[in-house]
Protein backbone atom coordinates (compact mmCIF):
# COMPACT_ATOMS: atom_id res chain seq x y z
CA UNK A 1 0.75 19.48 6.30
CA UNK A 2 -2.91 18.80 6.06
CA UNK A 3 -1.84 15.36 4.19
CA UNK A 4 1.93 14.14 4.56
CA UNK A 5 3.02 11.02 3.04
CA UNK A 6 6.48 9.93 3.20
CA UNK A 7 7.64 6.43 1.86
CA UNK A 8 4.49 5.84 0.54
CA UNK A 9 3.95 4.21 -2.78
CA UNK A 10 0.89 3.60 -5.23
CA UNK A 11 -1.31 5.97 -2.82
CA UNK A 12 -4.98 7.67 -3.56
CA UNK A 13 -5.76 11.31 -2.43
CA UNK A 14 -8.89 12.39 -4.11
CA UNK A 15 -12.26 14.56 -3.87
CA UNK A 16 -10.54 16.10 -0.18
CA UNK A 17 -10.86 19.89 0.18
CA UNK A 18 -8.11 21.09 2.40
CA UNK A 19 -7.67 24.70 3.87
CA UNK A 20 -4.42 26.14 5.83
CA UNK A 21 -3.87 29.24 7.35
CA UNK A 22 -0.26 30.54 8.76
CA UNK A 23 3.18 30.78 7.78
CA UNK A 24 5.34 27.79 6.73
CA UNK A 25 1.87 26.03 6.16
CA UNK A 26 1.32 22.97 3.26
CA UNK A 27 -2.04 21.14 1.86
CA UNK A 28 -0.68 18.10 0.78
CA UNK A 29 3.02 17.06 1.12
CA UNK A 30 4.86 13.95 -0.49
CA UNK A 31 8.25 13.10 0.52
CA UNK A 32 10.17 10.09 -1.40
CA UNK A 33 6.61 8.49 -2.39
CA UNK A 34 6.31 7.64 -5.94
CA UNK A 35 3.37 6.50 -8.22
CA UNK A 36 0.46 8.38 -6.29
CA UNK A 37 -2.52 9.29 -7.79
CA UNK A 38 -3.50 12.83 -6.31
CA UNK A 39 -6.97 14.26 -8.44
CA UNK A 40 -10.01 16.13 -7.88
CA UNK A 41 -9.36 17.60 -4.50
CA UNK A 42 -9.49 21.30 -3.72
CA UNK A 43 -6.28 22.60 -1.76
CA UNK A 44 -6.31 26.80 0.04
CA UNK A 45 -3.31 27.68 1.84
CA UNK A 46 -2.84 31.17 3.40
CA UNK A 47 0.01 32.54 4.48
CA UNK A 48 3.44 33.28 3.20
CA UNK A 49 5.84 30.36 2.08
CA UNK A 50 2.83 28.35 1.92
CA UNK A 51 2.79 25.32 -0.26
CA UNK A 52 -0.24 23.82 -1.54
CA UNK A 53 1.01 20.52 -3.09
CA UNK A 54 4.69 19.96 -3.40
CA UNK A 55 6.41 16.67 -3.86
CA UNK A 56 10.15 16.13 -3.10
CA UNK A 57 12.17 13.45 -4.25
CA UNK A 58 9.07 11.82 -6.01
CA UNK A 59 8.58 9.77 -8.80
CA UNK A 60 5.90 8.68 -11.08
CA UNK A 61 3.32 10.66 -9.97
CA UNK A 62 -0.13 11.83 -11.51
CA UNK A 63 -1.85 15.04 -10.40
CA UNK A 64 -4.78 15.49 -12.43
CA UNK A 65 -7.56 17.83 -11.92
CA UNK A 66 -7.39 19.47 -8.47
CA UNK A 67 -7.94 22.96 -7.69
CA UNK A 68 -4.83 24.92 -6.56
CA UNK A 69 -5.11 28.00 -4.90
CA UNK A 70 -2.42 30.09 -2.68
CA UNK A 71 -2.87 33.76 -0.93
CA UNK A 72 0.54 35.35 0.73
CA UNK A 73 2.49 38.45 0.38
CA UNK A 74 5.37 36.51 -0.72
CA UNK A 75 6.94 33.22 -1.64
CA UNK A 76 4.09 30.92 -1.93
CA UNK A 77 3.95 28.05 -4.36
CA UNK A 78 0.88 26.37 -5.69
CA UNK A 79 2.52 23.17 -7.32
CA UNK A 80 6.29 22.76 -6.55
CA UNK A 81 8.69 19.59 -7.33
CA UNK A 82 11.90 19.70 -6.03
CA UNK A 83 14.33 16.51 -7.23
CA UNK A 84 11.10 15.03 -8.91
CA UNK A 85 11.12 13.50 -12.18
CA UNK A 86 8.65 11.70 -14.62
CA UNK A 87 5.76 13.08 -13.06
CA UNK A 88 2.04 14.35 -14.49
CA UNK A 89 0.74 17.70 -14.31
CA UNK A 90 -2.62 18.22 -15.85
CA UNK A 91 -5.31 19.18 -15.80
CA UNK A 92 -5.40 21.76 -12.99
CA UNK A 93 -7.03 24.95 -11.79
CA UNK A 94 -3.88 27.02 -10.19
CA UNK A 95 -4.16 30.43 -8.89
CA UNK A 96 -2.01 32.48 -6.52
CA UNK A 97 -2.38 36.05 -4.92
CA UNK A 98 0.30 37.89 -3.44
CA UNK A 99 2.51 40.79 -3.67
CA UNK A 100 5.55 39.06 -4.97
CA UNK A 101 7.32 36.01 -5.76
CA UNK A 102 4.27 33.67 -5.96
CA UNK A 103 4.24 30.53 -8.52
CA UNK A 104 2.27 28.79 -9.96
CA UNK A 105 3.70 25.55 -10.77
CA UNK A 106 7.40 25.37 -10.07
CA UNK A 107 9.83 22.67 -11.24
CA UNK A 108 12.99 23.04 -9.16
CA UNK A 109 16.23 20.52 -10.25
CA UNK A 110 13.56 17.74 -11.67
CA UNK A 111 13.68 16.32 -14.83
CA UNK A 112 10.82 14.50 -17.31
CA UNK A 113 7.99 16.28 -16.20
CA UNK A 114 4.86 16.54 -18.46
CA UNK A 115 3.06 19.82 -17.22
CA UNK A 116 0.13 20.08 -19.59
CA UNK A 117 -3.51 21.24 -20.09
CA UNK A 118 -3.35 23.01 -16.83
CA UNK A 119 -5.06 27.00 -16.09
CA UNK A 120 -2.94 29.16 -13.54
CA UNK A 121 -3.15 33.00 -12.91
CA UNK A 122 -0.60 34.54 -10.73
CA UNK A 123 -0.58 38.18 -9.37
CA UNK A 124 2.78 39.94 -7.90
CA UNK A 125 5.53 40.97 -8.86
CA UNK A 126 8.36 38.03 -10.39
CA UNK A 127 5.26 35.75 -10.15
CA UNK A 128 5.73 33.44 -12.72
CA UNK A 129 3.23 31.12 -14.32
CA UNK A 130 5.89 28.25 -15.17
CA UNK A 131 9.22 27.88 -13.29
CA UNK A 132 11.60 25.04 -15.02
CA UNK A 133 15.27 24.78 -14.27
CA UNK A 134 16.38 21.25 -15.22
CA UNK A 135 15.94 19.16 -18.18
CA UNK A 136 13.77 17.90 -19.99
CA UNK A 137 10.96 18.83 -19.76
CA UNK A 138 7.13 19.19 -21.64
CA UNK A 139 4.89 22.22 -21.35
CA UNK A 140 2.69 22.32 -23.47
CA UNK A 141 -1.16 23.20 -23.84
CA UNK A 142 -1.45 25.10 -20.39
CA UNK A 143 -3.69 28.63 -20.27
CA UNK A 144 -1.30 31.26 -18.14
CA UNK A 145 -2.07 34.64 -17.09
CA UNK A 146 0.15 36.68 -14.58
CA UNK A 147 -0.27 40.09 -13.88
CA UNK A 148 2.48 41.60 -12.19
CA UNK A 149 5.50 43.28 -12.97
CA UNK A 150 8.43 41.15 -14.25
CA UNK A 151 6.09 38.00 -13.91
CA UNK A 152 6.49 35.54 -16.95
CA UNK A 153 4.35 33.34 -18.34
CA UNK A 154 6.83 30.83 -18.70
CA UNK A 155 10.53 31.10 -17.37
CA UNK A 156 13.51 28.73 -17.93
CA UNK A 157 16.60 29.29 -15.92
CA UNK A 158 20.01 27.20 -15.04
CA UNK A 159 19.50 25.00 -12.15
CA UNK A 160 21.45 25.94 -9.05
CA UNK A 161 23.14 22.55 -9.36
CA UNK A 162 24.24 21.43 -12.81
CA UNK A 163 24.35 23.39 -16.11
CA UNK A 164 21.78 22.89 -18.24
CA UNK A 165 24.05 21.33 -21.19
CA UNK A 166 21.53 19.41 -22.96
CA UNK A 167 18.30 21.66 -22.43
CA UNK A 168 15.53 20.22 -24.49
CA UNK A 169 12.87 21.64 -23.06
CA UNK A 170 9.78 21.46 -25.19
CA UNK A 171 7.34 24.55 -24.27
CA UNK A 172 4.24 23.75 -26.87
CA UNK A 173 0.92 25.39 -27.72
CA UNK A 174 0.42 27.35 -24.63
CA UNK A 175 -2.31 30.24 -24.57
CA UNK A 176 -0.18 33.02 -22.31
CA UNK A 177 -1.41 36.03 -21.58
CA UNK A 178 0.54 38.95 -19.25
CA UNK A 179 0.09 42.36 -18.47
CA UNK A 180 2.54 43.81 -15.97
CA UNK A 181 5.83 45.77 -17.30
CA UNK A 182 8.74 43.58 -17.81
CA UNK A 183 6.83 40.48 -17.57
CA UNK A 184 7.73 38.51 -21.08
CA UNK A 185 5.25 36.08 -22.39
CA UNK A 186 8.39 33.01 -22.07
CA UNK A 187 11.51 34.04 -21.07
CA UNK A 188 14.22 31.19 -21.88
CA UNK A 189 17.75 31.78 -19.83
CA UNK A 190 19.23 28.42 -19.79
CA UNK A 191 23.39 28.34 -19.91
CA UNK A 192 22.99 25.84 -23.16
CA UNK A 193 19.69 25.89 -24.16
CA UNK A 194 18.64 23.69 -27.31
CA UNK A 195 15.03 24.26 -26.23
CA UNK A 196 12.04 23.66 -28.59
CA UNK A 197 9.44 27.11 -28.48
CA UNK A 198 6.93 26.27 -31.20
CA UNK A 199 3.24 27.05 -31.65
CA UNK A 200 2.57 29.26 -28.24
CA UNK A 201 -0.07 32.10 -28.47
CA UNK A 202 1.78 35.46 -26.56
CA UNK A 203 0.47 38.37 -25.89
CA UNK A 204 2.15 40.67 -23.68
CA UNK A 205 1.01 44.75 -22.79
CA UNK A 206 2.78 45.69 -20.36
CA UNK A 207 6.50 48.25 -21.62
CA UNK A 208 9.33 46.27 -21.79
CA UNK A 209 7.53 42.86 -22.08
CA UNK A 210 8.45 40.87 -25.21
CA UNK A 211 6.74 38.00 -26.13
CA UNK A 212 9.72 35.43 -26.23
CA UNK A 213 13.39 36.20 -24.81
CA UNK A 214 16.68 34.31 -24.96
CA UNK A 215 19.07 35.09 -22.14
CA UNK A 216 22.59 36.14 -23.38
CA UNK A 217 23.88 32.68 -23.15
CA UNK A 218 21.69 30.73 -24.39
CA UNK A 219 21.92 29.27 -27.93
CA UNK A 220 20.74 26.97 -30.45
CA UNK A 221 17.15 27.63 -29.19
CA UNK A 222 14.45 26.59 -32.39
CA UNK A 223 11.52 28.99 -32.05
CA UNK A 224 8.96 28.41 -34.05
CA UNK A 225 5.29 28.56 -35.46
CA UNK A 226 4.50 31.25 -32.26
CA UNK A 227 2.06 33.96 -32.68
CA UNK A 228 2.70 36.83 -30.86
CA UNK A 229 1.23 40.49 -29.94
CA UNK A 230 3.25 43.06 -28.08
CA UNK A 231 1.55 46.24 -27.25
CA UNK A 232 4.11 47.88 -24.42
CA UNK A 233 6.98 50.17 -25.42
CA UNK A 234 10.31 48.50 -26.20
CA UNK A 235 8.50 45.08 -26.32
CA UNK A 236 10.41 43.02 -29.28
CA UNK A 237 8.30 40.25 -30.16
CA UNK A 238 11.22 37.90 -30.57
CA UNK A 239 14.57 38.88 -28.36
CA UNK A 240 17.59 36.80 -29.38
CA UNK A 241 20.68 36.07 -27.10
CA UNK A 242 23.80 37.09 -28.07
CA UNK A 243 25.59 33.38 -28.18
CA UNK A 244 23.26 32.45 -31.24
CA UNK A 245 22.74 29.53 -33.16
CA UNK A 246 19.37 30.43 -33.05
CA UNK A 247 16.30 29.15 -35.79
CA UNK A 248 13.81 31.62 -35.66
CA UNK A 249 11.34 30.47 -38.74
CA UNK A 250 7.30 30.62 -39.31
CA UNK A 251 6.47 32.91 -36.44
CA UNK A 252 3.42 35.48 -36.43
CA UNK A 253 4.59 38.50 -35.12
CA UNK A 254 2.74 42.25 -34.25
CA UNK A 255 4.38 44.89 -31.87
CA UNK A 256 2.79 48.44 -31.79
CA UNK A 257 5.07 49.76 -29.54
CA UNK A 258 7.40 52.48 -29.42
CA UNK A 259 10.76 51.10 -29.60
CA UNK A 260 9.10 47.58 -30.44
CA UNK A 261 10.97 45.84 -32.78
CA UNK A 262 9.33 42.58 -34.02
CA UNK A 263 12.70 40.04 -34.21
CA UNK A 264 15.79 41.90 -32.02
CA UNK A 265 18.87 40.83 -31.96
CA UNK A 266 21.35 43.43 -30.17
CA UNK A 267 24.66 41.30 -30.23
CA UNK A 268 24.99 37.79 -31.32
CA UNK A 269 28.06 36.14 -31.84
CA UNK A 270 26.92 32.83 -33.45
CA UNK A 271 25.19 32.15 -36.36
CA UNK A 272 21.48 32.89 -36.86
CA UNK A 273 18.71 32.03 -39.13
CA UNK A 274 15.57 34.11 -39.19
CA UNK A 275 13.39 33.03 -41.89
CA UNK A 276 9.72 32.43 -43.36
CA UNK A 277 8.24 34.90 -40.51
CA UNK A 278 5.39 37.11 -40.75
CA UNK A 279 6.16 40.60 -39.04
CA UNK A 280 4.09 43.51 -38.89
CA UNK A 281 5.60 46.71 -36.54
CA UNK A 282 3.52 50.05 -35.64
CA UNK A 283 6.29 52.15 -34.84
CA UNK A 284 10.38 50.55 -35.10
CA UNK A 285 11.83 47.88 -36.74
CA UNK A 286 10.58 44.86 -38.59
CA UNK A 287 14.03 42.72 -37.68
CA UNK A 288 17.05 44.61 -36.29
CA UNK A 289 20.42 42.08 -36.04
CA UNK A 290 23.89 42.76 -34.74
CA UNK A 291 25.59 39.54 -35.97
CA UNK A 292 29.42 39.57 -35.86
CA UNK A 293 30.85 36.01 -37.04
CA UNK A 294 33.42 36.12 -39.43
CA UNK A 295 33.69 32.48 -39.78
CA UNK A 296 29.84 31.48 -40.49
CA UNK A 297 27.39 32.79 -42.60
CA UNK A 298 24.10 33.89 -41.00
CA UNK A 299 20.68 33.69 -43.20
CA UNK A 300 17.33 36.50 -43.35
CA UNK A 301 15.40 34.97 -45.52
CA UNK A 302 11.55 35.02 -46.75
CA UNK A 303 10.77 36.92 -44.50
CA UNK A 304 7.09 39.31 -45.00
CA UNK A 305 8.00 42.16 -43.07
CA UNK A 306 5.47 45.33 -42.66
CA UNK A 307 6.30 48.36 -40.70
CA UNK A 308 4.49 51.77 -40.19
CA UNK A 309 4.37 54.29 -42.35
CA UNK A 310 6.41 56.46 -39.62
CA UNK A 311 8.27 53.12 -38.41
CA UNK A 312 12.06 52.23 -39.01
CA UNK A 313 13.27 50.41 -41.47
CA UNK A 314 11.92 47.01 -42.05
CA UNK A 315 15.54 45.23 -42.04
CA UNK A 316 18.30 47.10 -40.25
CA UNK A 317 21.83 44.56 -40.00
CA UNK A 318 25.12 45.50 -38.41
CA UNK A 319 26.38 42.10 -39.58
CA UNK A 320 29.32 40.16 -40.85
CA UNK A 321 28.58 37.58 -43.05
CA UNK A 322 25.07 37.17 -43.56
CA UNK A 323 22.46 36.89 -46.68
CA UNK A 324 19.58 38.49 -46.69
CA UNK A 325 17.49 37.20 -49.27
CA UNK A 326 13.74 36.53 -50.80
CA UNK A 327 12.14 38.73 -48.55
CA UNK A 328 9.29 40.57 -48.71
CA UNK A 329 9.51 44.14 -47.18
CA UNK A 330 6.87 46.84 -47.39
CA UNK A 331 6.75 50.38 -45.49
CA UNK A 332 8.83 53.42 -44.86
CA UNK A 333 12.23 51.98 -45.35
CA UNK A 334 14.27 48.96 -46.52
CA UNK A 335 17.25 47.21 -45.57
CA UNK A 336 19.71 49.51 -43.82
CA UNK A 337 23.10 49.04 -42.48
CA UNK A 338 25.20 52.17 -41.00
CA UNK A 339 28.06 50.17 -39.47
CA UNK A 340 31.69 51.36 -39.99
CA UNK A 341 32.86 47.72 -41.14
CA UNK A 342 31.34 44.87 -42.62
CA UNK A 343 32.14 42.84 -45.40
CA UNK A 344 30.71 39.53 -46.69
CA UNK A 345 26.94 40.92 -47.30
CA UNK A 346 24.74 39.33 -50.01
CA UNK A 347 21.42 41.37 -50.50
CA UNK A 348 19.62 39.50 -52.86
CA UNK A 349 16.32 38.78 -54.63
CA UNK A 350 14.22 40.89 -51.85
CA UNK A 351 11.21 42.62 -52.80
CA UNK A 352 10.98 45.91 -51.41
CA UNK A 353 8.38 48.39 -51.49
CA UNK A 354 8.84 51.67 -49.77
CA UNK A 355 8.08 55.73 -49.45
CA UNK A 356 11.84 56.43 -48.49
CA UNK A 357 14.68 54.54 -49.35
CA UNK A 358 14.96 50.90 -50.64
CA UNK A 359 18.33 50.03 -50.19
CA UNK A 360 20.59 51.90 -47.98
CA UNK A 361 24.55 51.04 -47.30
CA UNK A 362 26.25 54.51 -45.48
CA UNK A 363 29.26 53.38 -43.74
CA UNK A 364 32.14 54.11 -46.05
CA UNK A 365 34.83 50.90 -45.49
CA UNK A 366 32.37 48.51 -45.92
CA UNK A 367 33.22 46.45 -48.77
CA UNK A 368 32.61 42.89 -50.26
CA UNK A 369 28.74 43.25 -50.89
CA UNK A 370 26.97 41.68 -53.22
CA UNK A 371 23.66 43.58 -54.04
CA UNK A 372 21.93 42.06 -57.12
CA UNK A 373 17.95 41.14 -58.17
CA UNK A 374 16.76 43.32 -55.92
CA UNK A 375 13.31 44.76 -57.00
CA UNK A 376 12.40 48.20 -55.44
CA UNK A 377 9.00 50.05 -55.86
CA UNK A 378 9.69 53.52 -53.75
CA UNK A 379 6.38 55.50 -53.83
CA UNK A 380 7.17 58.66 -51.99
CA UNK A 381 9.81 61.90 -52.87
């Protein structure tokens, strides 16, 4: 490493600019030194598994400011803790170039970070902005942009170690922007979950790229306050998991899409509220739920939905158990559910208006709805 400290407390690295070349190679190294102050220096490393400031087993550190850049076909990291908690991230300029697997800032098992107010682009394939696997965590305020294929902007994943019971990872007001197919504006696959999404700009426009995605097992997620544009074919804006417990409430979302619905929930086998969001869909569905629970009740609820005049539905459900209620739908069609069995639906108080059909229930043994003050405008033949 161009600077290695090891054992070393209450340190100052500033205002150095540092340049490796070669395989294996590292700008500035800390090993079991805690409360260093590491700003304003400018760090280049070349080659692949390069590292250009990575701290293991490090505590109470500030990095503030510095200028962060890696270049390597694969598996080079710009900022990377490994077993390091309670440290500062901010501030920084990080940027890495590469054909795949290239990070920007990487949290691997370390807990109580604050990674905030920092810029990062990232090119390559699975080259993530944001790596977190261990809890908790703050993101919040950073300005990402990856463009490669399956490269989030954000990704939380199960550490290797311990299962993320607890989760609690807030990920707040970050500005992300991706473009590569597959690569999801935050993608949150945590065992447990219990993370806290709220007030992130997203746009993804790449196919297959949703703007926020919950792995199948993770549940009682709160997402909320996002704005978010998908532009890519099958890009949902919101993708649920299917263990649920999910609060999906005051989000902003546009797909235009083919195949793009704006809330998506396949199969979830928890409870779910999705309410007071804004969704507006070119060409599928406004929000499309598979909830079977037949002990609780899950909630759709004033919701504005919009869809295309040649779009879906704007509510389709395949769900046991559930109210949808108070919301405010306007395009082609509806609320629609074609499932063989369901029981325990309440359709209620929604205000639809729509060219094709308002309300439509086709699956003959459902049974145990409750479909009353409904009002229905339909404008077409």
């Amino acid at each position: 490493a161009a600077i290695y400290a090891t054992l070393s407390n209450s340190s100052i690295f500033s205002n150095n600019t540092i340049n490796t070349t070669g395989n294996f190679s590292y700008g500035i190294e800390l090993q079991r030194s805690n409360f260093t102050n590491i700003s304003s220096n400018t760090v280049n490393t070349t080659g692949n598994r390069s590292y250009a400031l990575t701290m293991v087993t490090s505590s109470g550190n500030n990095l503030t400011e510095n200028t962060v850049s890696t270049q390597g076909a694969s598996n080079t990291y710009a900022i990377n803790f490994t077993r390091s908690s309670s440290n500062l991230l901010q501030g920084n300029n990080v940027r890495t170039q590469g054909t795949s697997s290239n990070y920007g800032i990487i949290l691997f098992t370390s807990n109580s970070n604050n990674v905030t107010g920092n810029t990062i682009i990232t090119s390559g394939t699975t080259s993530y902005g944001i790596q977190a696997d261990y809890f908790p965590s703050n993101i919040s305020s950073n300005n990402i942009n990856t463009s490669g294929s399956s490269a989030d902007g954000i990704f939380l994943i199960e550490g290797p170690y311990i299962s993320i019971s607890s989760g609690r990872h807030s990920v707040l007001r970050n500005n992300i922007n991706t473009s590569g197919n597959s690569a999801d504006g935050i993608t949150d696959s945590d065992t447990d979950g219990s993370n806290n999404i709220l007030d992130n700009i997203i746009l993804t426009t790449g196919s297959t790229a949703s703007g926020i995605i919950l792995g199948s097992t993770g549940y009682q997620n709160t997402i909320t306050n996002n704005n978010i544009k998908t532009r890519g074919s099958t890009s949902h804006g919101i993708s649920l998991s299917s263990a649920g417990r999910h609060t999906t409430s005051k989000n902003n979302i546009n797909t235009t899409g083919s195949s793009a619905n704006g809330i998506n929930g396949p199969s979830i086998t928890q409870w779910t509220i999705i309410e007071y969001n804004t969704v507006e869909v070119g060409a599928n569905t406004g929000i499309n739920v598979n909830i079977d629970n037949p002990t609780a009740t899950s909630v759709v609820r004033n919701n504005n939905v919009t869809t295309a005049s040649g779009s879906n539905y704007g509510i389709i459900f395949t769900s046991t158990n559930i109210n949808i209620t108070s919301n405010n739908i306007t395009g082609r069609g509806g609320i629609f559910s074609g499932t063989a069995s369901l029981s325990g639906v309440n359709i209620t108080e929604n205000k639809i208006t729509t060219s094709l059909i308002g309300i439509l229930i086709s699956a003959a043994t459902q049974s145990l709805h409750r479909i009353r003050e409904n009002t229905i405008y339909v404008t077409g033949t």
